[in-house]
Structures are given as structure tokens and as C-alpha cells.
C-alpha atoms as a PDB file:
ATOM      1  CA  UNK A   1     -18.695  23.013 -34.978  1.00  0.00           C
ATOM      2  CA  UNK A   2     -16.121  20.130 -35.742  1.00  0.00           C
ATOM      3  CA  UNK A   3     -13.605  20.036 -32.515  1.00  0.00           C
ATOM      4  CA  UNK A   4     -12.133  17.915 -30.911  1.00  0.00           C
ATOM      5  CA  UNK A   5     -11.374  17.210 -26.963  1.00  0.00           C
ATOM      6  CA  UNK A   6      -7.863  15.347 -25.517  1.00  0.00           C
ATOM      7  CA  UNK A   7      -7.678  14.705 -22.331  1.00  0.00           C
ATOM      8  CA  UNK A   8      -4.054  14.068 -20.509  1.00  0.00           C
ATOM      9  CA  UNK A   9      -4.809  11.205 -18.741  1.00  0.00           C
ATOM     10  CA  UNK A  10      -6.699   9.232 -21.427  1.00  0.00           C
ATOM     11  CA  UNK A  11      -3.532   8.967 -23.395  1.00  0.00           C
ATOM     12  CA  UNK A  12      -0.778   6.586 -22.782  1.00  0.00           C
ATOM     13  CA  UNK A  13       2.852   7.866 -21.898  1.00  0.00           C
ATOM     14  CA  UNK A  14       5.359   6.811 -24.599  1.00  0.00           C
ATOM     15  CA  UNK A  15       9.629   7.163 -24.307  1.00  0.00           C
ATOM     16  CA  UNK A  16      10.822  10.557 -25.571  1.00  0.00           C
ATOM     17  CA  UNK A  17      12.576   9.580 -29.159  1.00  0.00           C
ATOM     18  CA  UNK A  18      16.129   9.834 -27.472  1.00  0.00           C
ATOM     19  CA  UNK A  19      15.127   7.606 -24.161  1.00  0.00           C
ATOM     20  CA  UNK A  20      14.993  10.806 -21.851  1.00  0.00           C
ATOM     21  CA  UNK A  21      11.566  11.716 -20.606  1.00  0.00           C
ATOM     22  CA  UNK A  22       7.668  10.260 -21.448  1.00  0.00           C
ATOM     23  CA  UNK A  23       5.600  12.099 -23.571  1.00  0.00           C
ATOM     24  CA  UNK A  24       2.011  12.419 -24.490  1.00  0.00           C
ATOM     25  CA  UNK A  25       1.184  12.418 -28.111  1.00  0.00           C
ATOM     26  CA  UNK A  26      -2.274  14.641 -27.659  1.00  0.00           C
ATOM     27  CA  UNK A  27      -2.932  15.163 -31.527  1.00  0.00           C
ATOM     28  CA  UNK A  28      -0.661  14.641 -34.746  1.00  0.00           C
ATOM     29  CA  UNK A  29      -2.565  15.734 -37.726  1.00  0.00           C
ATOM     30  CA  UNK A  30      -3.237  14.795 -40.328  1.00  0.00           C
ATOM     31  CA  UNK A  31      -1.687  11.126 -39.295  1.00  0.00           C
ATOM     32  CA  UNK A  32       0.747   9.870 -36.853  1.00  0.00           C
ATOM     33  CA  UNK A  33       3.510   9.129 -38.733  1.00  0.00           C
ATOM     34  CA  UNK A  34       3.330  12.059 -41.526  1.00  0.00           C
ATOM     35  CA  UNK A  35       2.394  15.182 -38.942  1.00  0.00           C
ATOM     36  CA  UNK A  36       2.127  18.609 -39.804  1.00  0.00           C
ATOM     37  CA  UNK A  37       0.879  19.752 -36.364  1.00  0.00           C
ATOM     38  CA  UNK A  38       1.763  17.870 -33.158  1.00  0.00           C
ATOM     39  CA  UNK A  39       0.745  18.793 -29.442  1.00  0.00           C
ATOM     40  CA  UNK A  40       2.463  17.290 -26.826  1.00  0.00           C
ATOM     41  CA  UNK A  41       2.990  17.072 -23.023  1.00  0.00           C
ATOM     42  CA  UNK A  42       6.354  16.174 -21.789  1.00  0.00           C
ATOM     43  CA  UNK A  43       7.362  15.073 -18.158  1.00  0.00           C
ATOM     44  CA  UNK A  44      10.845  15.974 -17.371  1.00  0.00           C
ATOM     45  CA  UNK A  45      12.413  14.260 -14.441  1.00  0.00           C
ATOM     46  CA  UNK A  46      16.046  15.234 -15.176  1.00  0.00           C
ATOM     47  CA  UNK A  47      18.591  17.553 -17.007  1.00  0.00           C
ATOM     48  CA  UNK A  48      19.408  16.626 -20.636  1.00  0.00           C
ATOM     49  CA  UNK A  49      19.257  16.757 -24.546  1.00  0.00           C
ATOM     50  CA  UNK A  50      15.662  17.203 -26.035  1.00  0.00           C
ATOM     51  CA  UNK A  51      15.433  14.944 -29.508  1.00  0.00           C
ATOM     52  CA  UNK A  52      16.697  16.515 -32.898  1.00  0.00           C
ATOM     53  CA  UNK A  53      13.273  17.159 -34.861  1.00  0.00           C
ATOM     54  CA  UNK A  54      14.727  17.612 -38.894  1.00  0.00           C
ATOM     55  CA  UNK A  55      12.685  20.139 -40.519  1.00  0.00           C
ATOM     56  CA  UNK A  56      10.303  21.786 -37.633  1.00  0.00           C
ATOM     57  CA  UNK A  57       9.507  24.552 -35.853  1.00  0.00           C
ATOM     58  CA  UNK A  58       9.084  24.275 -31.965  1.00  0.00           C
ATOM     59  CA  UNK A  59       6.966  26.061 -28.841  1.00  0.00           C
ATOM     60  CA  UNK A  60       7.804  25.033 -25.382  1.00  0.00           C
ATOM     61  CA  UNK A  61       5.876  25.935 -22.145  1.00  0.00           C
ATOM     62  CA  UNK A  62       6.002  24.843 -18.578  1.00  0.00           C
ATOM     63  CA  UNK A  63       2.304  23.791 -16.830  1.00  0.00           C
ATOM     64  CA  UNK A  64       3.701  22.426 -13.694  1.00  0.00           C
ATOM     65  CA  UNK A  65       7.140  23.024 -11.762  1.00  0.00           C
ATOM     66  CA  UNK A  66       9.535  25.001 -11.533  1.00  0.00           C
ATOM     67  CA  UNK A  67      10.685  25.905 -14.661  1.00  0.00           C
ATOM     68  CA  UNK A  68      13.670  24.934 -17.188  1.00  0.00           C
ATOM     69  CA  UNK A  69      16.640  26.178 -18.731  1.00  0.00           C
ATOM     70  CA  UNK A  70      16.660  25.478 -21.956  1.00  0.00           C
ATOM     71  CA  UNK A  71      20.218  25.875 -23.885  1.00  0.00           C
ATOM     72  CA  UNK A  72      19.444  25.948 -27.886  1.00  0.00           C
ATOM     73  CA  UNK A  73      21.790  26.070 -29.912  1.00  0.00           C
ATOM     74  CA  UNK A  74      24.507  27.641 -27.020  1.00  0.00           C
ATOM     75  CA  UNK A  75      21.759  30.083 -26.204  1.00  0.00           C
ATOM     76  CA  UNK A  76      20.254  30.009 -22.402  1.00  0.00           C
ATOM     77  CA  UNK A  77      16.244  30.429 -22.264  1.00  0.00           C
ATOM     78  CA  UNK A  78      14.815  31.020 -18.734  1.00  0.00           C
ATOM     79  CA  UNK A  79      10.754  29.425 -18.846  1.00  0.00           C
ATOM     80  CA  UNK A  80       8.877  29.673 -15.692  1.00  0.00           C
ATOM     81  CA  UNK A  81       5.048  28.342 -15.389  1.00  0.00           C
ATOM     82  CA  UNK A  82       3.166  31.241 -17.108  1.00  0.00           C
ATOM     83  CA  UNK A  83       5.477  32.760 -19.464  1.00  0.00           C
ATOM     84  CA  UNK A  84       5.398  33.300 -23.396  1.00  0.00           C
ATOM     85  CA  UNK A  85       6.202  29.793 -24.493  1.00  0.00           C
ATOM     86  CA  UNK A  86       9.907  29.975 -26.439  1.00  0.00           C
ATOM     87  CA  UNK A  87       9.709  28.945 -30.307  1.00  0.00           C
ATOM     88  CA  UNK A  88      12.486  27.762 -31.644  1.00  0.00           C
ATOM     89  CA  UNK A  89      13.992  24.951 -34.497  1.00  0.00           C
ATOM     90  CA  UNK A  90      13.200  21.578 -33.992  1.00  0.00           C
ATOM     91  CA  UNK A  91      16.918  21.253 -35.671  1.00  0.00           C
ATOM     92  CA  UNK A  92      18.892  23.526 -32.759  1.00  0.00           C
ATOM     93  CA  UNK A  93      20.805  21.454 -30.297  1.00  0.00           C
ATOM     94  CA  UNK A  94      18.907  21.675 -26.946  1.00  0.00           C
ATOM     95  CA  UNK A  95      19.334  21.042 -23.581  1.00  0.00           C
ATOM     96  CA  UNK A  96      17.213  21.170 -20.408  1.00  0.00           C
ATOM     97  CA  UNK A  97      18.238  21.820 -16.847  1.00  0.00           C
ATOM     98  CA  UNK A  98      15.660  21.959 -14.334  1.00  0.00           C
ATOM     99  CA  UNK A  99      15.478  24.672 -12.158  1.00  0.00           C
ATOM    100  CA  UNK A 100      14.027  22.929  -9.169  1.00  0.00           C
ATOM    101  CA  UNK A 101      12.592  19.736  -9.475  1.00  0.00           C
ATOM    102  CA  UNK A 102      10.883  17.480 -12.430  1.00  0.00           C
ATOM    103  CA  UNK A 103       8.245  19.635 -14.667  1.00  0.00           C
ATOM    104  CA  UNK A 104       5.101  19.162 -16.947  1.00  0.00           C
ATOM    105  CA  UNK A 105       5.376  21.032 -20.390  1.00  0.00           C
ATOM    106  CA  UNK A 106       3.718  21.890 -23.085  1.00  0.00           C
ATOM    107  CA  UNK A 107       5.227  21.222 -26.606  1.00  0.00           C
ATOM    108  CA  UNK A 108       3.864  22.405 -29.812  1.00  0.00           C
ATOM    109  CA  UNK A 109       5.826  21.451 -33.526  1.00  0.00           C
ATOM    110  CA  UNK A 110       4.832  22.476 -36.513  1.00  0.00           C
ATOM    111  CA  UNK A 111       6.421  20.504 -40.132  1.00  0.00           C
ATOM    112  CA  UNK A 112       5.479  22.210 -43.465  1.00  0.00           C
ATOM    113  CA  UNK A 113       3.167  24.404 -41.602  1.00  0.00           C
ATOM    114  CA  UNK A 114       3.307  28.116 -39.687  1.00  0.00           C
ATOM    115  CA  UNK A 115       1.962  28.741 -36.882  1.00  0.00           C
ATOM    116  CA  UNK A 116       2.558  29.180 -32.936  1.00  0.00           C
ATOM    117  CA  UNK A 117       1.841  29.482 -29.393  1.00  0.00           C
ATOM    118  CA  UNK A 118       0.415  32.192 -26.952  1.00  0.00           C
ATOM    119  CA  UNK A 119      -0.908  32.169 -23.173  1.00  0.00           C
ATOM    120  CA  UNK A 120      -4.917  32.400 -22.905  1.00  0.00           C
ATOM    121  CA  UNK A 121      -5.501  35.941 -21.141  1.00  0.00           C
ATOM    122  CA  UNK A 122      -7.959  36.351 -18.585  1.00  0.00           C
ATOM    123  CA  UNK A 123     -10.945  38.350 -20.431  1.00  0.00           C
ATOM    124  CA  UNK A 124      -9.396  38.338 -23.591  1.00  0.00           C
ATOM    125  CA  UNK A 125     -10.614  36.766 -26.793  1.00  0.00           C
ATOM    126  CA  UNK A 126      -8.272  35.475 -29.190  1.00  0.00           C
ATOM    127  CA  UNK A 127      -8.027  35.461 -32.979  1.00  0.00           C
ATOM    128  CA  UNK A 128      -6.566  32.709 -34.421  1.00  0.00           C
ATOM    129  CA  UNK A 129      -5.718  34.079 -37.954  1.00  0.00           C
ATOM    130  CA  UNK A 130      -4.866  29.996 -38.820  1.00  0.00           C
ATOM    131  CA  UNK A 131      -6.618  26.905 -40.822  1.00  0.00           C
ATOM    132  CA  UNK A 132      -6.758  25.043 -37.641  1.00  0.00           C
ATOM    133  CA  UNK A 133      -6.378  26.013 -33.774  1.00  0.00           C
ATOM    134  CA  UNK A 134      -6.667  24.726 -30.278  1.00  0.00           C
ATOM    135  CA  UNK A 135      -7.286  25.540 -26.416  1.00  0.00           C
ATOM    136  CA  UNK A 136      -4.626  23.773 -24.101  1.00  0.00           C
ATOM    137  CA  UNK A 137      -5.973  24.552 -20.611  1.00  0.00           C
ATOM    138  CA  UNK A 138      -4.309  24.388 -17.755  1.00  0.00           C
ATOM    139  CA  UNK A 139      -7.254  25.172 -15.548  1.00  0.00           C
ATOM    140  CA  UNK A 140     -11.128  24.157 -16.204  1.00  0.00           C
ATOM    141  CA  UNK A 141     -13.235  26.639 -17.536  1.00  0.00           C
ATOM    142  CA  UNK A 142     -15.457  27.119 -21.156  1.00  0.00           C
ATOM    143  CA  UNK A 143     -14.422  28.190 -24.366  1.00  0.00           C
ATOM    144  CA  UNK A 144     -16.385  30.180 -26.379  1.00  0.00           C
ATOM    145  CA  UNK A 145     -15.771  29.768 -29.906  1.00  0.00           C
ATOM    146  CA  UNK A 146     -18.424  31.421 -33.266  1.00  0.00           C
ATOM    147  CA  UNK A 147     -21.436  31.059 -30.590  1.00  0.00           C
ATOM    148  CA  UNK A 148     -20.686  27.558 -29.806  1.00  0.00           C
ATOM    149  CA  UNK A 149     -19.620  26.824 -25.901  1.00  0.00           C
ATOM    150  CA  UNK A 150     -17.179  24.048 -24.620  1.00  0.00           C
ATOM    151  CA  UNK A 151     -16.596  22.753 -21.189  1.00  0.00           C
ATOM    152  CA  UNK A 152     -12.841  22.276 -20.840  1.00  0.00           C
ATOM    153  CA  UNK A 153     -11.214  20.081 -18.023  1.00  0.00           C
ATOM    154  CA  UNK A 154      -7.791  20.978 -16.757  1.00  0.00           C
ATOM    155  CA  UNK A 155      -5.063  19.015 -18.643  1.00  0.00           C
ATOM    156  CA  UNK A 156      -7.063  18.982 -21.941  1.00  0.00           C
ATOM    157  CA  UNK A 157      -6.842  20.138 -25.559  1.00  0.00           C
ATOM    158  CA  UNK A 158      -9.540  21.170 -27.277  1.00  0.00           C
ATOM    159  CA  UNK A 159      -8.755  20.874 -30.858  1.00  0.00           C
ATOM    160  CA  UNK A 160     -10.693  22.932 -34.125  1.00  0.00           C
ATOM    161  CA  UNK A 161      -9.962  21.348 -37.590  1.00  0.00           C
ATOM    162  CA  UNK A 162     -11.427  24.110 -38.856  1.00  0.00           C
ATOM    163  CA  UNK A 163     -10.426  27.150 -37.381  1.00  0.00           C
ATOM    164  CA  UNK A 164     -13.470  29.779 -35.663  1.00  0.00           C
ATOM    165  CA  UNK A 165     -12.764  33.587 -36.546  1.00  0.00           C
ATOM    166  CA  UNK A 166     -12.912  34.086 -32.830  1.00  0.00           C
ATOM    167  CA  UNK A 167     -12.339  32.143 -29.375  1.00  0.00           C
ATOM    168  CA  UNK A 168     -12.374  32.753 -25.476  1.00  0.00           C
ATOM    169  CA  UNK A 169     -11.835  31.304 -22.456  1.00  0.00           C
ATOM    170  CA  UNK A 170     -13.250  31.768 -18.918  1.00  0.00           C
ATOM    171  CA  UNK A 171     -11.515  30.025 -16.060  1.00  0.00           C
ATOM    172  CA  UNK A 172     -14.221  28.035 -13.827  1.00  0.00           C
ATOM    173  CA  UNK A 173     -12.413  29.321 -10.955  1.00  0.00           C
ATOM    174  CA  UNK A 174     -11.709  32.903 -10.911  1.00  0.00           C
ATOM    175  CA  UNK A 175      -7.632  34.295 -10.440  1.00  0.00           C
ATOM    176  CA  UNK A 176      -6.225  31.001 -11.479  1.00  0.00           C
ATOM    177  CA  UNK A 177      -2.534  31.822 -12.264  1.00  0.00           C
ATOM    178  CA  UNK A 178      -2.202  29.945 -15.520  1.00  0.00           C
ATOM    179  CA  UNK A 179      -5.051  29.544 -17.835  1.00  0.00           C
ATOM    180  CA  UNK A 180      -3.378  27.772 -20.806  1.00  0.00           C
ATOM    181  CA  UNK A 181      -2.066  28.408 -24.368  1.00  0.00           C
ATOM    182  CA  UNK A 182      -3.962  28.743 -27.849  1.00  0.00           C
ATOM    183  CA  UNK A 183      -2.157  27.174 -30.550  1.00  0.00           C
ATOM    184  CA  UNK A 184      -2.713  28.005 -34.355  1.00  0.00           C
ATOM    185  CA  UNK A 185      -1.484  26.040 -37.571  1.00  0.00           C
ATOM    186  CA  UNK A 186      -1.982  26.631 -40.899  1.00  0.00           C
ATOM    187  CA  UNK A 187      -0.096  23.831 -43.091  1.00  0.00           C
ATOM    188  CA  UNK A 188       1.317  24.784 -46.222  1.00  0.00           C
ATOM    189  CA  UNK A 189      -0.502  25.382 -49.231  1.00  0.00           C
ATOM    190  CA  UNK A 190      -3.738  25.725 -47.251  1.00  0.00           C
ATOM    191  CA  UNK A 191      -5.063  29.035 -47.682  1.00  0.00           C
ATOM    192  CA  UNK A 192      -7.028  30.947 -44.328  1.00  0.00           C
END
């Protein structure tokens, strides 16, 4: 099975597009410059604007910290570690105030493509319904996916160019609070 595997710490931090953060550019497919799909992990260290992204569709979630609020478009979003990542347009104006301290997130943007974001569920498998999908995880564990097994460290994407009909994840240590998130895209004009 074609996949792919990220890790955080084997990519190199870049300056968010408006100067206020570093990001991690984990995949941008099909090519860096002309992305459909992009996966992302921001480090936030302070309160302010997230860049203006013409034309996309957005999923945020926080891995480590306290949480955010996230103001789009005048609109207040409450995300704590664990919860349904918020989707939203790359277009709306947004703004980030930290709840407590500096966080870790998870970003996911989609351009001529559909798609989104959900948490991995403890015993659950997960159905992608998408050309192409991925495993963030936030803990280590293996993902099952069409009879084929992955060992996935924390703080790594496992990517599928070709999506599997059916996936799974099982946390190496048992009751971990936050497994991770499956992303699905499906870029326009491809047919799943």
C-alpha cells in the first residue's frame, strides 16, 4: 500500500505567512507551491491574526496546551486539546487568543478539494469516503489500514495517496486522552 510517514521533528519550522507563529509544512500535495491538500502544525506563542488563505477551506485542532479562542469572522470558537477540530474559510478574518499559555495545533486546508477533519476514536474504525486520507497521531500506536499495519510515532502523519476503504488505530499505550485526527481529501474532479 502506497503511504506515506511525516514525522514533526524531521521537518524544519518556517515563519507563519503574516510573521506570527512557525509552522510545519507536513505534506502539500500535489506540489508545494500549487496545493490542494496541506497538513500543518502550528506553534502559537501569542494572541493574534492567523494569515488570509484566498480560496480554502480550513480545520483547526489543538495537540498540546491549553486551548485557543479563535474569533472568525466576529464569531468566538472555544478549542480545547481533544475536541472536534473547527472548519472554517481560509478567507474569514481570524484571530487567536490563547487561553493559557503557547499551544501546538493541528491545521488542515483544503483548495479545489472537499474534505475534512475528525478525532481518531478509541476502538473505532474509520471510513474515509475520500481519494486520499491520513492518520495525524498524537500518541504512538498502529494503524490498520485494507490488512496492511503501520507503526505510528507520536507527532507523525501517516499519509495514503490512495485512499483504503477502511482504517484504525490502536494507541500503544492504553487510555491516552488524545489519539489524533483522520483527515480525508478528495480534489476536484477526482472521482472516489
Amino acid at each position: 500500500m502506497n503511504a506515506a510517514l511525516i514525522r514533526i521533528d524531521e521537518v524544519v519550522a518556517q515563519p507563519w505567512r503574516n510573521g506570527g507563529g512557525l509552522t510545519r509544512e507536513l505534506l502539500a500535495w500535489p506540489a508545494p507551491q500549487h496545493w490542494a491538500v496541506r497538513v500543518s502544525v502550528a506553534d502559537v506563542a501569542a494572541d493574534g491574526p492567523f494569515s488570509v488563505f484566498g480560496g480554502t477551506r480550513r480545520w483547526f485542532a489543538v495537540l498540546e496546551g491549553d486551548g485557543v479562542e479563535l474569533t472568525v469572522d466576529g464569531k468566538p470558537h472555544r478549542i480545547v486539546r481533544g475536541a472536534e477540530p473547527l472548519g472554517f474559510s481560509g478567507e474569514a478574518t481570524t484571530a487567536c487568543r490563547l487561553l493559557g499559555g503557547p499551544t501546538r495545533d493541528l491545521n488542515l486546508m483544503l483548495r479545489q478539494a472537499r474534505g475534512g477533519m475528525a478525532p481518531v476514536r478509541s476502538g473505532g474504525t474509520w471510513t474515509p469516503q475520500a481519494a486520499c486520507c491520513g492518520l495525524f497521531a498524537a500518541t504512538p500506536g498502529r494503524c490498520l489500514a485494507a490488512g496492511d499495519e503501520f507503526d505510528v510515532p507520536a507527532g507523525a502523519l501517516l499519509w495514503f495517496g490512495q485512499a483504503p476503504e477502511r482504517l484504525s488505530f490502536t494507541a500503544a499505550q492504553p487510555g491516552a486522552d488524545l489519539l489524533g485526527y483522520w483527515l480525508a481529501a478528495t480534489p476536484t474532479g477526482v472521482v472516489r
